[in-house]
Protein backbone atom coordinates (compact mmCIF):
# COMPACT_ATOMS: atom_id res chain seq x y z
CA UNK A 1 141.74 103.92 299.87
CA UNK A 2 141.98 101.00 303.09
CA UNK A 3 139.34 98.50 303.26
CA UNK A 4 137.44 98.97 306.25
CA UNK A 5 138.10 96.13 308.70
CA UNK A 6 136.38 95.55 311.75
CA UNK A 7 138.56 95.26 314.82
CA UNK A 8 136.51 92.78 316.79
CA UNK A 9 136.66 90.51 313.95
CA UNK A 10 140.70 90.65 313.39
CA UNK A 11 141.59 89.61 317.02
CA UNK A 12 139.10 87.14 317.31
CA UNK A 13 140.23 85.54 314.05
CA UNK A 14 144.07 86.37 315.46
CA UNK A 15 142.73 84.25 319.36
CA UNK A 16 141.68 81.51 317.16
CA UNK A 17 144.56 81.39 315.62
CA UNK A 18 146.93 81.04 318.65
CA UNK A 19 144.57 79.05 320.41
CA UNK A 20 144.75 76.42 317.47
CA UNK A 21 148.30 76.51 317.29
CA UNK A 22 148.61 76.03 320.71
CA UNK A 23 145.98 73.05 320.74
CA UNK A 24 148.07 71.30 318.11
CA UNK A 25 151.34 71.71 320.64
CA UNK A 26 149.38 69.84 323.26
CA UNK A 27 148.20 67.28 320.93
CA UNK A 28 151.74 66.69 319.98
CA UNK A 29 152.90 67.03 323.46
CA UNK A 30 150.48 64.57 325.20
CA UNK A 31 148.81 62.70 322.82
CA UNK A 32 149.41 58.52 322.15
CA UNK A 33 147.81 56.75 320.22
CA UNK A 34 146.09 53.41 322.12
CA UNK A 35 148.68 51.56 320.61
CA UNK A 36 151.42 53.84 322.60
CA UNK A 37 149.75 53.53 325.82
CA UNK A 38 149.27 49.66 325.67
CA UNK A 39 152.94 49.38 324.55
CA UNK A 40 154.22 51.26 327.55
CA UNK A 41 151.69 49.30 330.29
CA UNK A 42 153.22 46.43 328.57
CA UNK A 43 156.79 47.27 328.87
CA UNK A 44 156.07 48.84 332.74
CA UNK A 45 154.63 45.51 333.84
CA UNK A 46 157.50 43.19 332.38
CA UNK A 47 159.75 45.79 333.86
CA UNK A 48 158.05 45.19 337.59
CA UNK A 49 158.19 41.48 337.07
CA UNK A 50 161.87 41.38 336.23
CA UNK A 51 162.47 43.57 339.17
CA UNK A 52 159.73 41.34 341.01
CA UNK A 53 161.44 37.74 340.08
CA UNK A 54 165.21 39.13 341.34
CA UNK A 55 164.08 40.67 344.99
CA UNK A 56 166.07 38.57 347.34
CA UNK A 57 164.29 37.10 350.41
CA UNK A 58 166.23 37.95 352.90
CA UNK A 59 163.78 38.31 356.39
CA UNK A 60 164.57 34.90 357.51
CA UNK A 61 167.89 35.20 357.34
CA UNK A 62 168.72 37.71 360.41
């Protein structure tokens, strides 16, 4: 004979599962560490300086 299982249970049990597995895409999707973020801020502003320091001045010229 089946065990008797109750419905409700299974596809809560089933939304948890998916709902987990889809937490732990996100996580790997958008989550840095502090480390990550300060790296990139880092690399962003040394970027904008380099860019910064070759802009040519050329208003007086015309």
């Amino acid at each position: 004979m089946a065990e008797i299982v109750n419905l409700n249970r299974v596809k809560k049990a089933r939304a948890r599962a998916e709902a987990e597995a889809e937490a732990a895409a996100n996580r790997a999707k958008h989550g840095r560490t502090k480390a990550e973020k300060a790296a990139d801020r880092a690399a962003e502003e040394q970027r904008r300086r380099l860019l910064d320091g070759a802009e040519r001045d050329d208003a007086g010229e015309k």
